[in-house]
PDB file of N, CA and C in Angstrom:
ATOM      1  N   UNK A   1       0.847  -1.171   0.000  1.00  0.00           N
ATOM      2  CA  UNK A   1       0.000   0.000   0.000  1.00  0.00           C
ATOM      3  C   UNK A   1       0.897   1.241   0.000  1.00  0.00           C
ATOM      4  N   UNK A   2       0.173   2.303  -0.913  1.00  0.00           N
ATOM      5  CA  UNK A   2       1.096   3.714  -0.848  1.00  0.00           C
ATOM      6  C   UNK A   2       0.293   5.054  -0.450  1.00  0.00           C
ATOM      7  N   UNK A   3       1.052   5.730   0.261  1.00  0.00           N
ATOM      8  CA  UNK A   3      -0.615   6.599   0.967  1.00  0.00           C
ATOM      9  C   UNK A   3       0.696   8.192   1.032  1.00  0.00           C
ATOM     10  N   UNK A   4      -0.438   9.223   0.210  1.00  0.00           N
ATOM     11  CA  UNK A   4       0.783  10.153  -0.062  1.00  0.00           C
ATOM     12  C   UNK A   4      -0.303  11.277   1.221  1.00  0.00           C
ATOM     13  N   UNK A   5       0.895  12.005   2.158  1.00  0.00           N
ATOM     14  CA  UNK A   5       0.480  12.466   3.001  1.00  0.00           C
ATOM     15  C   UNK A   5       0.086  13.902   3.057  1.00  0.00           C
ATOM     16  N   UNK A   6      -0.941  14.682   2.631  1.00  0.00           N
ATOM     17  CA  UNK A   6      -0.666  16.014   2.392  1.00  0.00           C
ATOM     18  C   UNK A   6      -0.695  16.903   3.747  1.00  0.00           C
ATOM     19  N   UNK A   7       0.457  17.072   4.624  1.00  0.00           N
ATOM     20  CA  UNK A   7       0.355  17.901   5.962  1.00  0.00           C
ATOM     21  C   UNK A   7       1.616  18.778   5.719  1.00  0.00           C
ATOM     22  N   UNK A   8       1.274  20.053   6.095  1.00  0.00           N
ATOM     23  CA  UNK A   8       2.639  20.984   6.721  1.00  0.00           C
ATOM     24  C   UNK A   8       3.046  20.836   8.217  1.00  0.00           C
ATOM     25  N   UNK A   9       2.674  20.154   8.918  1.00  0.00           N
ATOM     26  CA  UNK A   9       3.226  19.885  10.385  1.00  0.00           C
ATOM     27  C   UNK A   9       4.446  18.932   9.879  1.00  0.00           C
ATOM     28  N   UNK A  10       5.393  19.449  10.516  1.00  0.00           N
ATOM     29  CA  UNK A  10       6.780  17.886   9.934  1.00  0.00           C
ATOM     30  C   UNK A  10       6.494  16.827  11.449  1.00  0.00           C
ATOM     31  N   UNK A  11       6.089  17.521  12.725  1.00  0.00           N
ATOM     32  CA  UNK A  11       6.065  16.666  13.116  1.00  0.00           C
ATOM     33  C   UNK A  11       5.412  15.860  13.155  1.00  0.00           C
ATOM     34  N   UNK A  12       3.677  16.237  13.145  1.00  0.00           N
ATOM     35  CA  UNK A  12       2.906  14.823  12.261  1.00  0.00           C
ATOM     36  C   UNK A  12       3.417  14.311  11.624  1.00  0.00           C
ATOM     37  N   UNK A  13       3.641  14.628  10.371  1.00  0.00           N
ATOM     38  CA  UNK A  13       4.082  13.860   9.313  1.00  0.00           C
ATOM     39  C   UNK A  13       5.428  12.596   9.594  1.00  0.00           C
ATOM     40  N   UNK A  14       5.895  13.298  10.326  1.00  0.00           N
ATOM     41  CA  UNK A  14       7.130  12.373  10.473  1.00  0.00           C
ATOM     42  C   UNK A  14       6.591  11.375  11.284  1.00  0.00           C
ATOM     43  N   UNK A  15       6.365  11.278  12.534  1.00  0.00           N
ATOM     44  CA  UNK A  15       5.589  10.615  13.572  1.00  0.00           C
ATOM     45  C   UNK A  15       4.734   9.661  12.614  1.00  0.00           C
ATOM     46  N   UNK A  16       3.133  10.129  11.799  1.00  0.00           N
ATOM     47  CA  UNK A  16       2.560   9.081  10.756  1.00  0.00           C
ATOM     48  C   UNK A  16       3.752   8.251   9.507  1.00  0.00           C
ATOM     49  N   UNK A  17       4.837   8.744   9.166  1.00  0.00           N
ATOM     50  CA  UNK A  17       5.153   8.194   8.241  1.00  0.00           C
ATOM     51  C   UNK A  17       5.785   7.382   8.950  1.00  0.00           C
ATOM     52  N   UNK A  18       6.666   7.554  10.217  1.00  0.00           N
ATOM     53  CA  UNK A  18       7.730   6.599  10.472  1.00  0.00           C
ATOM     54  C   UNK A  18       6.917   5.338  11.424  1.00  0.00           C
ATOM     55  N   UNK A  19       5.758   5.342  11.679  1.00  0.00           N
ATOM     56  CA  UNK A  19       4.666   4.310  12.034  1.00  0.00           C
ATOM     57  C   UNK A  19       4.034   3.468  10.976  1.00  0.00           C
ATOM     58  N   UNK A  20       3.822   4.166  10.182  1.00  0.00           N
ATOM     59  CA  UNK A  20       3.282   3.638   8.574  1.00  0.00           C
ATOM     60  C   UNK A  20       3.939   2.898   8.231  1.00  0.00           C
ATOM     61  N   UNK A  21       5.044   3.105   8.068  1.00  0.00           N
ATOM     62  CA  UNK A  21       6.610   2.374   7.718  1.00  0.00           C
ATOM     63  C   UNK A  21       6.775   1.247   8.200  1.00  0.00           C
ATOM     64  N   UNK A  22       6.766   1.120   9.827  1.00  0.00           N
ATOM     65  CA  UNK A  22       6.937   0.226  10.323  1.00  0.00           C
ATOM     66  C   UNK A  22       5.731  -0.665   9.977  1.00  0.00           C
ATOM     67  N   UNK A  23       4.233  -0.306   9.676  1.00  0.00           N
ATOM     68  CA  UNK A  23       3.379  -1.109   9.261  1.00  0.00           C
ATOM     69  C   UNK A  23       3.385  -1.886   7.729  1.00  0.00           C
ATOM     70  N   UNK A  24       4.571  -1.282   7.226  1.00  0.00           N
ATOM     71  CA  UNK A  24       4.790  -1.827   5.801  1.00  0.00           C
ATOM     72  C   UNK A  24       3.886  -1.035   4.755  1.00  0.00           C
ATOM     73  N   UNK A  25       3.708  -0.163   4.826  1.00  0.00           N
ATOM     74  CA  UNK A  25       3.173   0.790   4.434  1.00  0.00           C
ATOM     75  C   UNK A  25       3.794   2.497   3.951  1.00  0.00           C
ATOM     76  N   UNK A  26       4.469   1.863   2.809  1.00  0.00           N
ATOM     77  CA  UNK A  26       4.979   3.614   2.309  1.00  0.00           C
ATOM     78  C   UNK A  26       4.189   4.643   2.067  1.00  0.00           C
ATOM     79  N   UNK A  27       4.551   5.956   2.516  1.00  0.00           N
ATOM     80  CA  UNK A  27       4.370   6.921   2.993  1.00  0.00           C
ATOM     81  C   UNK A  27       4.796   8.366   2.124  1.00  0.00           C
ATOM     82  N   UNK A  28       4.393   8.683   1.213  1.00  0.00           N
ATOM     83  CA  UNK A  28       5.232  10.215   0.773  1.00  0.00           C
ATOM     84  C   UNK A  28       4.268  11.251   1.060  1.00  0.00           C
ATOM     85  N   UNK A  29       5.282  12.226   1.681  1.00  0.00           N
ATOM     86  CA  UNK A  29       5.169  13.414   2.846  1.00  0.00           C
ATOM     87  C   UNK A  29       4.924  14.551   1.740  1.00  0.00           C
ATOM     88  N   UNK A  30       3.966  15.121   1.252  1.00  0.00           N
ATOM     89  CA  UNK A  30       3.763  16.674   0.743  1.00  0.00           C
ATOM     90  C   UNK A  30       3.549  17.710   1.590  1.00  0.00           C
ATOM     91  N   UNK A  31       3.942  19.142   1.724  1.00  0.00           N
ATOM     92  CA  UNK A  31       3.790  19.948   3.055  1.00  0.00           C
ATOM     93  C   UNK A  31       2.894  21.036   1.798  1.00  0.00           C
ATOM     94  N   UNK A  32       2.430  20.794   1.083  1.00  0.00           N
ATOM     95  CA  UNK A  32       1.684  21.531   0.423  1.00  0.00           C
ATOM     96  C   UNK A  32       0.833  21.316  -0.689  1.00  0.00           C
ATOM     97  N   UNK A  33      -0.250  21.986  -0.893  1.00  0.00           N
ATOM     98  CA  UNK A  33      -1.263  21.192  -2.424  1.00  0.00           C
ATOM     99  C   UNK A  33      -0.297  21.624  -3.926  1.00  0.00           C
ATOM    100  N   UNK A  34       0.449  22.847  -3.806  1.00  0.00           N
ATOM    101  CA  UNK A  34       0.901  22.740  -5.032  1.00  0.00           C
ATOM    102  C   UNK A  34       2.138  21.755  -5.327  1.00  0.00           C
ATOM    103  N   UNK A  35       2.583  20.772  -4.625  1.00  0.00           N
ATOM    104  CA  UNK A  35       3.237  19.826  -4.659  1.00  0.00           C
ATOM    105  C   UNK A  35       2.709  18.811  -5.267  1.00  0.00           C
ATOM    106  N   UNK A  36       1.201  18.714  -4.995  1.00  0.00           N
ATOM    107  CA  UNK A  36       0.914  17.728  -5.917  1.00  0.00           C
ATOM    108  C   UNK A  36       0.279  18.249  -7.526  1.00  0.00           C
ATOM    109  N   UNK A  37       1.185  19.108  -8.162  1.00  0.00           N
ATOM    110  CA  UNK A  37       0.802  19.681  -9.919  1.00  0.00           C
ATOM    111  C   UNK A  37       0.828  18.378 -10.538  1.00  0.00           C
ATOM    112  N   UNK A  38       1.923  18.080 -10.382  1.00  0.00           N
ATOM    113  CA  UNK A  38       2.346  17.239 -11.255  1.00  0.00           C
ATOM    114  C   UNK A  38       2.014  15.518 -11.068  1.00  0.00           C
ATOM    115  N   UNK A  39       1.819  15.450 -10.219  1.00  0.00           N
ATOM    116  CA  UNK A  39       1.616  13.904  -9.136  1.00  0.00           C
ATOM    117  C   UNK A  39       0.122  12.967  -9.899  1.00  0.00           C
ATOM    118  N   UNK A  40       1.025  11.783  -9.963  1.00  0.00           N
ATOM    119  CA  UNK A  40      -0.481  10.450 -10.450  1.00  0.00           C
ATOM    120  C   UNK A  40      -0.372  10.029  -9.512  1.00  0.00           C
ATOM    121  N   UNK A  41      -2.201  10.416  -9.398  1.00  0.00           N
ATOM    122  CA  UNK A  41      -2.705  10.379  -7.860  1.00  0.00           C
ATOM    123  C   UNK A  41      -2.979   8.572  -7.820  1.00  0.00           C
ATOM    124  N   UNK A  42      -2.570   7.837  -9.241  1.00  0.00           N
ATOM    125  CA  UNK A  42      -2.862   6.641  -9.457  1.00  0.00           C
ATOM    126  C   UNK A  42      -1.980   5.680  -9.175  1.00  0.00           C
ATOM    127  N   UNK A  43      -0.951   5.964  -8.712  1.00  0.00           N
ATOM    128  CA  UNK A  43       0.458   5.868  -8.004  1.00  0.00           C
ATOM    129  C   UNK A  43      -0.053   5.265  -6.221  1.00  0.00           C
ATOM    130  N   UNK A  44      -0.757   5.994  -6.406  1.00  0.00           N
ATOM    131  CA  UNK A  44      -1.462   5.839  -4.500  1.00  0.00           C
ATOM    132  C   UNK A  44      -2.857   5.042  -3.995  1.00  0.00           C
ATOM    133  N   UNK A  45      -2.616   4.589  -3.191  1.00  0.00           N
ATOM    134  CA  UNK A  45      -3.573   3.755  -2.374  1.00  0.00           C
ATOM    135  C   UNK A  45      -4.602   4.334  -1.690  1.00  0.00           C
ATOM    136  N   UNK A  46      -3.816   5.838  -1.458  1.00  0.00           N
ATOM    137  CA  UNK A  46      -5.111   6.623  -0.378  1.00  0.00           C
ATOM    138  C   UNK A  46      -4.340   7.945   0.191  1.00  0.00           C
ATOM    139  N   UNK A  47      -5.384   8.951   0.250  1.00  0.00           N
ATOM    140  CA  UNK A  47      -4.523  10.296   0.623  1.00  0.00           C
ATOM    141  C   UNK A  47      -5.064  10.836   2.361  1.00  0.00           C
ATOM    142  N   UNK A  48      -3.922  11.161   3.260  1.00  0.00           N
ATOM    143  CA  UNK A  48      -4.062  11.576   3.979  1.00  0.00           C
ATOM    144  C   UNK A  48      -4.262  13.076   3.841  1.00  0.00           C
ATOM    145  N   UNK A  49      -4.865  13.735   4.457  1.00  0.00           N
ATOM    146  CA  UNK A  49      -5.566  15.586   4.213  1.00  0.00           C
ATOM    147  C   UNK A  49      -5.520  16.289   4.568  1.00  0.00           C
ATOM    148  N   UNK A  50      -4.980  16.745   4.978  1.00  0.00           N
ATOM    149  CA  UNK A  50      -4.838  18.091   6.620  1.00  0.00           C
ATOM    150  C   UNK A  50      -6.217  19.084   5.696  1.00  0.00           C
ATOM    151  N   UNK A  51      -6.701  20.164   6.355  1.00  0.00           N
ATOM    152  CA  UNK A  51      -7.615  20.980   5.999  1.00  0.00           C
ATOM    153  C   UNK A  51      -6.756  22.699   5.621  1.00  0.00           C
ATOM    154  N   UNK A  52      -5.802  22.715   6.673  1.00  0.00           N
ATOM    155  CA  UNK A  52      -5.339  24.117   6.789  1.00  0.00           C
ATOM    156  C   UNK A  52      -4.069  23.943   6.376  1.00  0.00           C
ATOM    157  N   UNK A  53      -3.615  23.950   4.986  1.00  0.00           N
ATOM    158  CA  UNK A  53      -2.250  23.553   3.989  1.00  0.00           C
ATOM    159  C   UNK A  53      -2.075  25.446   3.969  1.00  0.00           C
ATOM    160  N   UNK A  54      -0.342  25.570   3.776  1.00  0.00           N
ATOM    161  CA  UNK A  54       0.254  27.084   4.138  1.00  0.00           C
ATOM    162  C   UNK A  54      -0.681  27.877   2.201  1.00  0.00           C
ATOM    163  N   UNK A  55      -0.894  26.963   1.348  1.00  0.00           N
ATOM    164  CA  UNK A  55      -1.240  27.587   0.077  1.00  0.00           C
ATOM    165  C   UNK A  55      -2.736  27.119  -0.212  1.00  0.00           C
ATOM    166  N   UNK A  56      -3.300  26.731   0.545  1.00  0.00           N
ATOM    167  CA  UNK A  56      -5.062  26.497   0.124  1.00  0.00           C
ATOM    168  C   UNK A  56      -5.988  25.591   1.372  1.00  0.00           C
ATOM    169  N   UNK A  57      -6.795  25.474   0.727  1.00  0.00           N
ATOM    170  CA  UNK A  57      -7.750  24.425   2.170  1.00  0.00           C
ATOM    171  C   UNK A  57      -7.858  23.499   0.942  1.00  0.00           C
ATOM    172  N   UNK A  58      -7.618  21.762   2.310  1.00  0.00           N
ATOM    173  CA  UNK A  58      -7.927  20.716   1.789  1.00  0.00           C
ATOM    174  C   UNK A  58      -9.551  20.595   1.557  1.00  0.00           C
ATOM    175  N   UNK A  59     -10.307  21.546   2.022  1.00  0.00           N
ATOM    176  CA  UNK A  59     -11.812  21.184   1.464  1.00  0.00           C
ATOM    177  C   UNK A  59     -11.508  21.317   0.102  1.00  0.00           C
ATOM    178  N   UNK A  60     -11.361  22.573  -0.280  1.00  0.00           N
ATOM    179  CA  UNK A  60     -10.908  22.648  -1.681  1.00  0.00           C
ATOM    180  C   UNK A  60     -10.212  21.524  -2.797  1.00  0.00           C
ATOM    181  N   UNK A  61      -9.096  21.428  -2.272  1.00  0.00           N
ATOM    182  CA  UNK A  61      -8.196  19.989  -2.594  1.00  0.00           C
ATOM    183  C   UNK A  61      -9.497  18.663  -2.662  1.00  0.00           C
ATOM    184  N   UNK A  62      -9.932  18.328  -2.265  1.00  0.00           N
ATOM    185  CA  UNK A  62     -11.098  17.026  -1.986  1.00  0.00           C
ATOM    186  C   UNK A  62     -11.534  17.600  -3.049  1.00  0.00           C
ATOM    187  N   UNK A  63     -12.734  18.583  -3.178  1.00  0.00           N
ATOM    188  CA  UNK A  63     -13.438  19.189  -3.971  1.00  0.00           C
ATOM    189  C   UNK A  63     -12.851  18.813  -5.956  1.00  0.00           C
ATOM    190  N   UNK A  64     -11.489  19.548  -5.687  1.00  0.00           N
ATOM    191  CA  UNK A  64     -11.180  19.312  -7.347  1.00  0.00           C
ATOM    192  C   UNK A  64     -10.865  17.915  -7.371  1.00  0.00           C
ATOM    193  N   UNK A  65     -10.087  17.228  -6.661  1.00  0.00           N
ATOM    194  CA  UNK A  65      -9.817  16.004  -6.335  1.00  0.00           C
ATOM    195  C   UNK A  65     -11.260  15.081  -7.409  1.00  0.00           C
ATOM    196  N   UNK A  66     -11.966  14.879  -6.261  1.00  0.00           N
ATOM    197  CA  UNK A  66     -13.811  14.497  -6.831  1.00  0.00           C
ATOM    198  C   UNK A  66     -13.780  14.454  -8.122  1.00  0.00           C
ATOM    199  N   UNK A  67     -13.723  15.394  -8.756  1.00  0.00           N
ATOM    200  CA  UNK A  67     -14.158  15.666 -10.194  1.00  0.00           C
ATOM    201  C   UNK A  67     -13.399  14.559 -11.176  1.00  0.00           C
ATOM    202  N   UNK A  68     -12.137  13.489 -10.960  1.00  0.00           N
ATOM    203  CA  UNK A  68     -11.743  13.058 -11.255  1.00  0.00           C
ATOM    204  C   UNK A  68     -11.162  11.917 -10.941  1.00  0.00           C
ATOM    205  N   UNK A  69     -11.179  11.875  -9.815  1.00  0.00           N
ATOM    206  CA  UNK A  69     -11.105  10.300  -8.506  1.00  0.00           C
ATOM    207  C   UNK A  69     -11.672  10.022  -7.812  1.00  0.00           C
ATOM    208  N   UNK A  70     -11.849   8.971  -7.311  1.00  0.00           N
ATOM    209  CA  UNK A  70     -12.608   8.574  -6.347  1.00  0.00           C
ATOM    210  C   UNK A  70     -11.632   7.400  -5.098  1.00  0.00           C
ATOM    211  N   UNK A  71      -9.940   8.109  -5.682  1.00  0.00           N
ATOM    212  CA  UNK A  71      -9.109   7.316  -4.586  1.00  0.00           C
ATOM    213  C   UNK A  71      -9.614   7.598  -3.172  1.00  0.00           C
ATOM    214  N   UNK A  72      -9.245   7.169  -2.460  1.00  0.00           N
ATOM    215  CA  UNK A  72      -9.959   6.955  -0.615  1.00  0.00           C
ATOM    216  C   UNK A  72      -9.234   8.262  -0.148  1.00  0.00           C
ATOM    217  N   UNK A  73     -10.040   9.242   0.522  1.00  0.00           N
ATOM    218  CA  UNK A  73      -9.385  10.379   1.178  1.00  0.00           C
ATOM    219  C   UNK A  73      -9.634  10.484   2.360  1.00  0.00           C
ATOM    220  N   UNK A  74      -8.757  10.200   3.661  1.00  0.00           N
ATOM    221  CA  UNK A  74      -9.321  10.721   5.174  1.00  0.00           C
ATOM    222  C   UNK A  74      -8.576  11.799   5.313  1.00  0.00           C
ATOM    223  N   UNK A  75      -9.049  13.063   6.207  1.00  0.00           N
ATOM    224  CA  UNK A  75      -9.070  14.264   5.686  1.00  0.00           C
ATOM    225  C   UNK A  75      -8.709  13.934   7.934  1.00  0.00           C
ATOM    226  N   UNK A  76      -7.243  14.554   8.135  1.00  0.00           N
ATOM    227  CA  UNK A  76      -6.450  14.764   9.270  1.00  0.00           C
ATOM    228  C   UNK A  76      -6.719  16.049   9.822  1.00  0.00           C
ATOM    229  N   UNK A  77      -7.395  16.210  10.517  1.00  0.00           N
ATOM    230  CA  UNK A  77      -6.975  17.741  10.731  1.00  0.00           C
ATOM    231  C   UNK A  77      -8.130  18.500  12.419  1.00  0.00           C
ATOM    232  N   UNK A  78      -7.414  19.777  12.946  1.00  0.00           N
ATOM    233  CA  UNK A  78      -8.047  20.025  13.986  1.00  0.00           C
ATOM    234  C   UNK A  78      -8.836  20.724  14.286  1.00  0.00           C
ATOM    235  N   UNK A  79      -9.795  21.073  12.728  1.00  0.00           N
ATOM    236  CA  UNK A  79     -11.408  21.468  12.765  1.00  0.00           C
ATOM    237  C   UNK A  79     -11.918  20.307  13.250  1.00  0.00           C
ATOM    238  N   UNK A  80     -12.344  20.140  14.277  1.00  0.00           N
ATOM    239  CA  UNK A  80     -13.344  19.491  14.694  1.00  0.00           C
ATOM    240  C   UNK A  80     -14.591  19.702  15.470  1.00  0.00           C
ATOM    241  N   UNK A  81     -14.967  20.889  14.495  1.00  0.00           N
ATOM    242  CA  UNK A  81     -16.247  21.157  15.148  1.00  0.00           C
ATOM    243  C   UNK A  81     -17.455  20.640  13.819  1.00  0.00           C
ATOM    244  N   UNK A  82     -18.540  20.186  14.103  1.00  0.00           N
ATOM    245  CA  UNK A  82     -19.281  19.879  13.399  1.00  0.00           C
ATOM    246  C   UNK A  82     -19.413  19.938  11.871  1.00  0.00           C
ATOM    247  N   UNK A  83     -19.676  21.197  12.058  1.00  0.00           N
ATOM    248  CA  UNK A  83     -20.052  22.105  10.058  1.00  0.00           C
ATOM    249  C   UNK A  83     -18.864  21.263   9.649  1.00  0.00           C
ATOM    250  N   UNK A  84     -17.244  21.349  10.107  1.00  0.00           N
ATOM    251  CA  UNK A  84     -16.273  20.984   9.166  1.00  0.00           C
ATOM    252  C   UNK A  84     -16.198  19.265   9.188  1.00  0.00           C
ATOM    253  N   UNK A  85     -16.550  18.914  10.187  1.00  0.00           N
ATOM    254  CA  UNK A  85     -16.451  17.140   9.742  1.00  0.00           C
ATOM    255  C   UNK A  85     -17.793  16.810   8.757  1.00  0.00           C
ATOM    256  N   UNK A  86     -18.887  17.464   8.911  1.00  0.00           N
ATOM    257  CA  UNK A  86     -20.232  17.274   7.976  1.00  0.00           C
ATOM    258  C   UNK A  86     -19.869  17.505   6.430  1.00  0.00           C
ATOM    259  N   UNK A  87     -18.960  18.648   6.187  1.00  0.00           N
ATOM    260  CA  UNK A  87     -18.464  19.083   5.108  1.00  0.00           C
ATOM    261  C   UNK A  87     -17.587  18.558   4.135  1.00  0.00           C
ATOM    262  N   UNK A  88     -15.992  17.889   5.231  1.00  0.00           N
ATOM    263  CA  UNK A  88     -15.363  17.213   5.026  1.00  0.00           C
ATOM    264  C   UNK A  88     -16.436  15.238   3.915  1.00  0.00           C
ATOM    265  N   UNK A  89     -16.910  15.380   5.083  1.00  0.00           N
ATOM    266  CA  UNK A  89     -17.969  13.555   4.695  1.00  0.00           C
ATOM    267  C   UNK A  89     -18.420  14.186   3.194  1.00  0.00           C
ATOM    268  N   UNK A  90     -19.228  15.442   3.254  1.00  0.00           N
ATOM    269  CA  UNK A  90     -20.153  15.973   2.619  1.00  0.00           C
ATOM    270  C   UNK A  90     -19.219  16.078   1.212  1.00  0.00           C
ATOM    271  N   UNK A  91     -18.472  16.440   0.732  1.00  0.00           N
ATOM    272  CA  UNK A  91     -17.417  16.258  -0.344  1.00  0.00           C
ATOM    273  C   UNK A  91     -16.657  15.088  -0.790  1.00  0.00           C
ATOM    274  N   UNK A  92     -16.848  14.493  -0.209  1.00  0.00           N
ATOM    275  CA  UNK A  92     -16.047  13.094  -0.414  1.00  0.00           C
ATOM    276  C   UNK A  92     -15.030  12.415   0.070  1.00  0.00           C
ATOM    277  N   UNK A  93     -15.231  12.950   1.444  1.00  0.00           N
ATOM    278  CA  UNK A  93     -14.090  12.346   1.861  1.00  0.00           C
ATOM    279  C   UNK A  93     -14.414  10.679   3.348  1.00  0.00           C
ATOM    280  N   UNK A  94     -13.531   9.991   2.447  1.00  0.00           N
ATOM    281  CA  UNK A  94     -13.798   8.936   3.856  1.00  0.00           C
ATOM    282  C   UNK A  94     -13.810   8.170   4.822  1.00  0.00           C
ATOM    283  N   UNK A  95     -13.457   9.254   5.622  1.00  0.00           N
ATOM    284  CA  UNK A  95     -13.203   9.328   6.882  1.00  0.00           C
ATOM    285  C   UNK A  95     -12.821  10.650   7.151  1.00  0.00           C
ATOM    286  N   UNK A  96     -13.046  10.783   8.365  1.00  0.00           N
ATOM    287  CA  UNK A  96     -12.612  12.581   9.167  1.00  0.00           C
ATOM    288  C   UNK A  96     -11.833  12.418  10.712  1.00  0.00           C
ATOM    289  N   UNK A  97     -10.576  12.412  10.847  1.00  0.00           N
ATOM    290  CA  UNK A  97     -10.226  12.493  12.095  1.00  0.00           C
ATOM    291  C   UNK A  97      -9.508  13.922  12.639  1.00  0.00           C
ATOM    292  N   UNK A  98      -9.653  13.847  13.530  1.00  0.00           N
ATOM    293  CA  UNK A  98      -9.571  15.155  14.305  1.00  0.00           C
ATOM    294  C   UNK A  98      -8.122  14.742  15.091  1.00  0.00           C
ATOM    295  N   UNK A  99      -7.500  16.007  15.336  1.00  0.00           N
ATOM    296  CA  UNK A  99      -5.809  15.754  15.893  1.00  0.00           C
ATOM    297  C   UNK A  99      -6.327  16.333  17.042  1.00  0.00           C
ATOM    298  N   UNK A 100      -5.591  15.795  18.497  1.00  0.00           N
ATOM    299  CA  UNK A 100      -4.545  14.547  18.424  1.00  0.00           C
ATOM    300  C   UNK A 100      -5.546  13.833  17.813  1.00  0.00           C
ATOM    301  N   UNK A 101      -4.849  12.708  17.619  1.00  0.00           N
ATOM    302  CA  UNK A 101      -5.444  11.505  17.092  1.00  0.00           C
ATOM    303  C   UNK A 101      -3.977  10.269  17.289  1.00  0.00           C
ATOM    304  N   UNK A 102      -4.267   8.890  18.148  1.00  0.00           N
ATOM    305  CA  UNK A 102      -3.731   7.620  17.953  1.00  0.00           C
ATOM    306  C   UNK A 102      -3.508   7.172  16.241  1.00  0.00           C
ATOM    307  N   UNK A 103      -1.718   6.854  16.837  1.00  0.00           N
ATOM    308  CA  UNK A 103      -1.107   6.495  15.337  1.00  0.00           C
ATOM    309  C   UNK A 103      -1.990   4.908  15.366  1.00  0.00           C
ATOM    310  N   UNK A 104      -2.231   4.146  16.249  1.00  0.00           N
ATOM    311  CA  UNK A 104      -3.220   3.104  15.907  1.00  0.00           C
ATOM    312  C   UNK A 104      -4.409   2.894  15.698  1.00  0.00           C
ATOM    313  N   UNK A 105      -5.206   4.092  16.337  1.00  0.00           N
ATOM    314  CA  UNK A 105      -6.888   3.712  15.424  1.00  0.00           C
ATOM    315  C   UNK A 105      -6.513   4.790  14.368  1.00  0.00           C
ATOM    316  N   UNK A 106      -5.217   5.909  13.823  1.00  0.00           N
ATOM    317  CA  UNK A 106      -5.303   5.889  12.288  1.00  0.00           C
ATOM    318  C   UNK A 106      -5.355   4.651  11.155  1.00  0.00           C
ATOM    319  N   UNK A 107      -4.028   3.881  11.993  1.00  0.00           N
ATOM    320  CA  UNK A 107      -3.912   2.752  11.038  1.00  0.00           C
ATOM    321  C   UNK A 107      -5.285   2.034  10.765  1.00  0.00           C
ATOM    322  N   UNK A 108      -6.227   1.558  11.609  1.00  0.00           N
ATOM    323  CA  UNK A 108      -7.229   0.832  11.652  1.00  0.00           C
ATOM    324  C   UNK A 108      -8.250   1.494  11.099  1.00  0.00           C
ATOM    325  N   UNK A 109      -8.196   2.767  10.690  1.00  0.00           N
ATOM    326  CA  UNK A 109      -9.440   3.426   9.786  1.00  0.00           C
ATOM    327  C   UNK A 109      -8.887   3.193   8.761  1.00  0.00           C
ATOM    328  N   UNK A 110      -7.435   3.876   8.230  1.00  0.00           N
ATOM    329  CA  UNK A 110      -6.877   3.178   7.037  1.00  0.00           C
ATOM    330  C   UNK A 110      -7.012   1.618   6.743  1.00  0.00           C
ATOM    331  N   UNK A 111      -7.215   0.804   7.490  1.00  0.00           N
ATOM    332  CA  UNK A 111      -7.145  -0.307   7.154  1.00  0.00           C
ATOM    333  C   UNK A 111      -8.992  -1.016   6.833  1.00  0.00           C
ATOM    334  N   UNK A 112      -9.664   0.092   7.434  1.00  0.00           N
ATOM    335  CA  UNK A 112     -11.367   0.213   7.072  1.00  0.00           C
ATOM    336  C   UNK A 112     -11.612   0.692   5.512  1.00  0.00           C
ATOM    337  N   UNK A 113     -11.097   1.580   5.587  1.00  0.00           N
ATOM    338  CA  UNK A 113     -10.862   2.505   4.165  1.00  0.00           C
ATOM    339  C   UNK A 113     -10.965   1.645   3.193  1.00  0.00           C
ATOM    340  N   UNK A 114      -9.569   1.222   3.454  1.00  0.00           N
ATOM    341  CA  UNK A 114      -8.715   0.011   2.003  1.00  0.00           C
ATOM    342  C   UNK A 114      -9.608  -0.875   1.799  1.00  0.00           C
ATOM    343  N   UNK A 115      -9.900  -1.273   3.006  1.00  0.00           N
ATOM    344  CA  UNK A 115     -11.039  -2.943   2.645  1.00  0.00           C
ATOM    345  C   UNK A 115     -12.363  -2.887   2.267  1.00  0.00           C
ATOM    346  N   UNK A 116     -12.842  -1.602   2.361  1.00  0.00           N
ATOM    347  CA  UNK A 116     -13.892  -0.976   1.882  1.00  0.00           C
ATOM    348  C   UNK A 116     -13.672  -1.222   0.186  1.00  0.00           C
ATOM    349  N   UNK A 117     -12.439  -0.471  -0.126  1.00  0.00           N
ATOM    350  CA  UNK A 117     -11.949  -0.545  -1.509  1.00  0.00           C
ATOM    351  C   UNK A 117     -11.492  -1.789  -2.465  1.00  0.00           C
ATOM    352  N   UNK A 118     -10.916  -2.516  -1.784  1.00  0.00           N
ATOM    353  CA  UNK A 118     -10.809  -3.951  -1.949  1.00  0.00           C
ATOM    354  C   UNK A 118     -12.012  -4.464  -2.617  1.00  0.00           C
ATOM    355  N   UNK A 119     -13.176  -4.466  -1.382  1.00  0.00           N
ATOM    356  CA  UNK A 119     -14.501  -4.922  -1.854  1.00  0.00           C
ATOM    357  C   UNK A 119     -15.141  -4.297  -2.899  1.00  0.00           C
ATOM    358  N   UNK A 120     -15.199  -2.734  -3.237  1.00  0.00           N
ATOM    359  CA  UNK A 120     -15.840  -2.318  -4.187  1.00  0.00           C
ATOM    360  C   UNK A 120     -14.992  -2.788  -5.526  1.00  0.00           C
ATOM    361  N   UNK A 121     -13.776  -3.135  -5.926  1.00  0.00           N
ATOM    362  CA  UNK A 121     -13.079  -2.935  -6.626  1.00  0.00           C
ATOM    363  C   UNK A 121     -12.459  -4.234  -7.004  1.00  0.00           C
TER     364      UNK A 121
END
């Protein structure tokens, strides 16, 4: 499995990737949406999301995303007040976790996600 991470925190990122890793599970770290111009999103298994990226909002990102994939998106991040997890679901994304958040029930939603996908696919 390959799961490309879109967060500007390095220390999340580092912390999820170097857990991921150990789950056998590669990991590439983007700290921004215009990092992914160029990127086949078909390359990947599933995108991690932060909401508040230093050059746009991941609602946005999901949003254009949609129009052309339907790879698995859980959307990381520490809006967690209602409107934004309703919004987050409400666009396509699936799953919504709120930080902090356990590097082990991430893995285990990722691992809900995938098998979700497995089955449709």
């Amino acid at each position: 499995m390959k799961i490309l991470m879109i967060e500007d925190d390095s220390t999340i990122a580092f912390a999820v990737k170097t857990y991921l890793n150990k789950q056998n599970i590669e990991t590439v770290i983007y700290k921004s949406i215009s990092q992914t111009e160029n990127t086949n999103f078909n390359n990947f298994d599933l995108i991690l999301l932060d909401v508040n990226l230093p050059d746009g909002s991941g609602f946005d990102f999901l949003k254009w995303l949609r129009e052309f994939s339907d790879l698995p998106v859980i959307m990381l991040t520490v809006k967690d007040e209602d409107e934004y997890v309703i919004k987050g679901l409400s666009q396509g994304a699936d799953d919504y976790i709120t930080k902090p958040f356990s590097l082990p029930v991430l893995k285990a939603r990722i691992d809900n996600v995938f098998s979700r996908k497995i089955k449709k696919g």
